[in-house]
Protein backbone atom coordinates (compact mmCIF):
# COMPACT_ATOMS: atom_id res chain seq x y z
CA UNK A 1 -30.27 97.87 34.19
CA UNK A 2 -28.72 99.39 37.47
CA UNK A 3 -25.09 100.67 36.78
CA UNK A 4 -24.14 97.94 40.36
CA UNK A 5 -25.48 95.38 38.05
CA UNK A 6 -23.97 96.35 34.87
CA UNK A 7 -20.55 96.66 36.44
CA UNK A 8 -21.34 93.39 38.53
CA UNK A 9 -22.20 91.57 34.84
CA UNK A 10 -18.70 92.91 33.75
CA UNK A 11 -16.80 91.51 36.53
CA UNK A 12 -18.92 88.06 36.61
CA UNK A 13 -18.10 87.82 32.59
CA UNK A 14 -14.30 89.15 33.42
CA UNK A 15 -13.83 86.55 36.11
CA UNK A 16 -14.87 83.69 33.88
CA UNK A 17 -12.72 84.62 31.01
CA UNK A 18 -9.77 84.18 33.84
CA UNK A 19 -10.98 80.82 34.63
CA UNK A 20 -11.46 79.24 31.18
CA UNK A 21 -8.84 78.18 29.00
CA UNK A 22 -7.25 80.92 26.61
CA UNK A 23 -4.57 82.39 24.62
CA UNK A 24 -5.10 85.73 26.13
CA UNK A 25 -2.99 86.78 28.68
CA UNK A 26 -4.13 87.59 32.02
CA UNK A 27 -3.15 91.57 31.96
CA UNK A 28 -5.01 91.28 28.28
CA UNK A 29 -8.22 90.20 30.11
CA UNK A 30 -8.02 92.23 33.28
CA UNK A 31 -7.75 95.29 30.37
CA UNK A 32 -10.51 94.23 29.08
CA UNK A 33 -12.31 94.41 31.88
CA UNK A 34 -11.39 98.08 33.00
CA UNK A 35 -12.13 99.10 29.11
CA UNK A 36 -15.73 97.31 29.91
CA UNK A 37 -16.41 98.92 32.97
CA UNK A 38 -14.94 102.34 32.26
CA UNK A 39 -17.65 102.00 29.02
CA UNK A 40 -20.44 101.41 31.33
CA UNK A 41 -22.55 105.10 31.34
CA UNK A 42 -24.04 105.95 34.17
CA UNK A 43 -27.33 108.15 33.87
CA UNK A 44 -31.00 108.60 35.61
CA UNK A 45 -32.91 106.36 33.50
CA UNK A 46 -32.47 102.79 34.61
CA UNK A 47 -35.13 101.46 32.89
CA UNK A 48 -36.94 98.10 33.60
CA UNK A 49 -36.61 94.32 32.92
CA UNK A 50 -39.41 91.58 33.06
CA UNK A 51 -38.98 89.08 35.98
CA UNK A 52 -39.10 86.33 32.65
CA UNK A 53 -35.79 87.86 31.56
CA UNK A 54 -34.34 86.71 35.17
CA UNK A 55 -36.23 83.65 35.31
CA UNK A 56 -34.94 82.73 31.56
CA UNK A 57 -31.28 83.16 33.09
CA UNK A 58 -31.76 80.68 35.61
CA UNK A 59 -33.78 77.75 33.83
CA UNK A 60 -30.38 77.91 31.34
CA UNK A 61 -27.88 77.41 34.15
CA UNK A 62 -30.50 74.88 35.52
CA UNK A 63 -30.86 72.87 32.24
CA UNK A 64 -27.04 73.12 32.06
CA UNK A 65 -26.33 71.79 35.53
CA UNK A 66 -28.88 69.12 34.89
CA UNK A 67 -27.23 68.40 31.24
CA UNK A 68 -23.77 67.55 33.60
CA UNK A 69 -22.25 70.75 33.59
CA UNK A 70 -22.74 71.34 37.20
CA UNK A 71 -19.13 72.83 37.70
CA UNK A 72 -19.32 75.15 35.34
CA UNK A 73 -21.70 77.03 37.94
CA UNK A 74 -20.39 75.65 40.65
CA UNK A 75 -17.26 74.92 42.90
CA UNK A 76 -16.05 72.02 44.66
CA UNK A 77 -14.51 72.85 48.11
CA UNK A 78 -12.07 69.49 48.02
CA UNK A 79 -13.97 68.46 50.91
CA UNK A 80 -16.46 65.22 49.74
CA UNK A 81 -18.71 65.83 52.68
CA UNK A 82 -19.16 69.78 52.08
CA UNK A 83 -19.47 68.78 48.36
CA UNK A 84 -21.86 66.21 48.44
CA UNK A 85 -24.07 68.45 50.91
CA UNK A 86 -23.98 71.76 49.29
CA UNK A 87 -23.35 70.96 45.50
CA UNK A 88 -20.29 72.68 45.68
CA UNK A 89 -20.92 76.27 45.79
CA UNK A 90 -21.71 79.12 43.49
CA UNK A 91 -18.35 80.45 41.55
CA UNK A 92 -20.04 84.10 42.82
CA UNK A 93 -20.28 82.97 46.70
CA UNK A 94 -18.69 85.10 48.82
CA UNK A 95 -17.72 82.61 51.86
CA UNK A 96 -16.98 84.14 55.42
CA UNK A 97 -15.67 81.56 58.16
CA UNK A 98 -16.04 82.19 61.91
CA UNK A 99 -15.98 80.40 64.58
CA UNK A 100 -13.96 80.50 68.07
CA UNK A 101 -10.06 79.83 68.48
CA UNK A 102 -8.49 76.38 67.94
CA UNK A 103 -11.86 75.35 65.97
CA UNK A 104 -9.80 75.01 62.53
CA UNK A 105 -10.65 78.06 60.42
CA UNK A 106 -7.52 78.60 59.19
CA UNK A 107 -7.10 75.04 58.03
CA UNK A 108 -10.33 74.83 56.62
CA UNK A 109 -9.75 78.77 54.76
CA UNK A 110 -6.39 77.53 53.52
CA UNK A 111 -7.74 74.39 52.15
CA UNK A 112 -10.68 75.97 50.81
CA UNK A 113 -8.69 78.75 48.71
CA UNK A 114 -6.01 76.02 47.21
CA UNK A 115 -8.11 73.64 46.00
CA UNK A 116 -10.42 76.73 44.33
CA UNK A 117 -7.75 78.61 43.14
CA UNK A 118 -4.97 76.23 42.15
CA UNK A 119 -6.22 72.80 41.85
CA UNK A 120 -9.75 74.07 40.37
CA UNK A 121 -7.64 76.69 38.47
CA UNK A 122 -10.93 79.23 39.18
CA UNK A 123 -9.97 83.03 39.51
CA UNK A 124 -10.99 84.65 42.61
CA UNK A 125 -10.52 82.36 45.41
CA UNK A 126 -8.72 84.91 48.00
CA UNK A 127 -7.84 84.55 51.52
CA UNK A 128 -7.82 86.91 54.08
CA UNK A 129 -6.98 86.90 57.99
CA UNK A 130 -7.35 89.52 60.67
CA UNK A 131 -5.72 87.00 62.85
CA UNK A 132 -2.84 85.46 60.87
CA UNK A 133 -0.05 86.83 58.81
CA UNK A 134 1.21 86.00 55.84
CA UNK A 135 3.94 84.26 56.66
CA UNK A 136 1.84 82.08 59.26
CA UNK A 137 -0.57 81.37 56.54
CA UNK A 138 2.52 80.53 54.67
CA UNK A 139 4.19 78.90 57.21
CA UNK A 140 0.58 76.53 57.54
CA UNK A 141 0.38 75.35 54.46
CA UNK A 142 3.69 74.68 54.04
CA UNK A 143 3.78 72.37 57.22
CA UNK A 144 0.72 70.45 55.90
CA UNK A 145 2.32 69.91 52.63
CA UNK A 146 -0.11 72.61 50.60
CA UNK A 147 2.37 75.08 49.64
């Protein structure tokens, strides 16, 4: 296996430690994860995997969405519509919104990262602006009753 994707499987089974419930602390966890991927040797020989061993991977989280454990893969946005259309999203997704000024992408970012990251209680959900400083963001979700 490519060291990316060794180091990628590290962070992926890091991050959902942080988001189930658990006695270890967080600094414990994030620990455990430099200690994983400080393990991870690098050298020439990647080796190869069957395309079954990929395929396997996904008929599990398939069977388990199916089986009612959708949002253990998934995310819900807080936004029915969005939800409903997309399935939520994939607790991996790495979401980018654009779009021109006064078209809501600040509301929509803020909402988005609050109801992942503190009503969902799922690590990861981060927020950045080029255009907007903390203290605006701030300052935004405080005035709509978010912060």
């Amino acid at each position: 296996m490519y060291l990316g994707r060794r180091m990628t499987l590290a962070l992926q089974v890091g991050i959902q430690k942080l988001s189930e419930p658990t006695t270890e602390g967080i600094a414990d966890i994030i620990g455990n994860i430099q200690a994983d991927i400080s393990g991870i040797e690098h050298s020439a020989d990647y080796g190869t995997e069957h395309i079954t061993t990929g395929i396997d991977m996904s008929l599990e989280t398939i069977q388990s969405i199916i089986s009612g454990d959708i949002w253990k893969h998934k995310t819900e946005l807080g936004m029915a519509t969005i939800d409903s259309a997309f399935g939520g999203f994939n607790n991996t997704d790495f979401i980018v919104v654009g779009g021109r000024p006064g078209m809501g992408k600040t509301m929509f970012s803020t909402t988005v990262t609050e109801t992942v990251g503190l009503k969902n209680k799922k690590a990861g959900a981060v927020l950045q602006s080029r255009n907007a400083s903390g203290t605006n963001l701030g300052a935004k979700s405080l005035s709509t009753g978010r912060g």
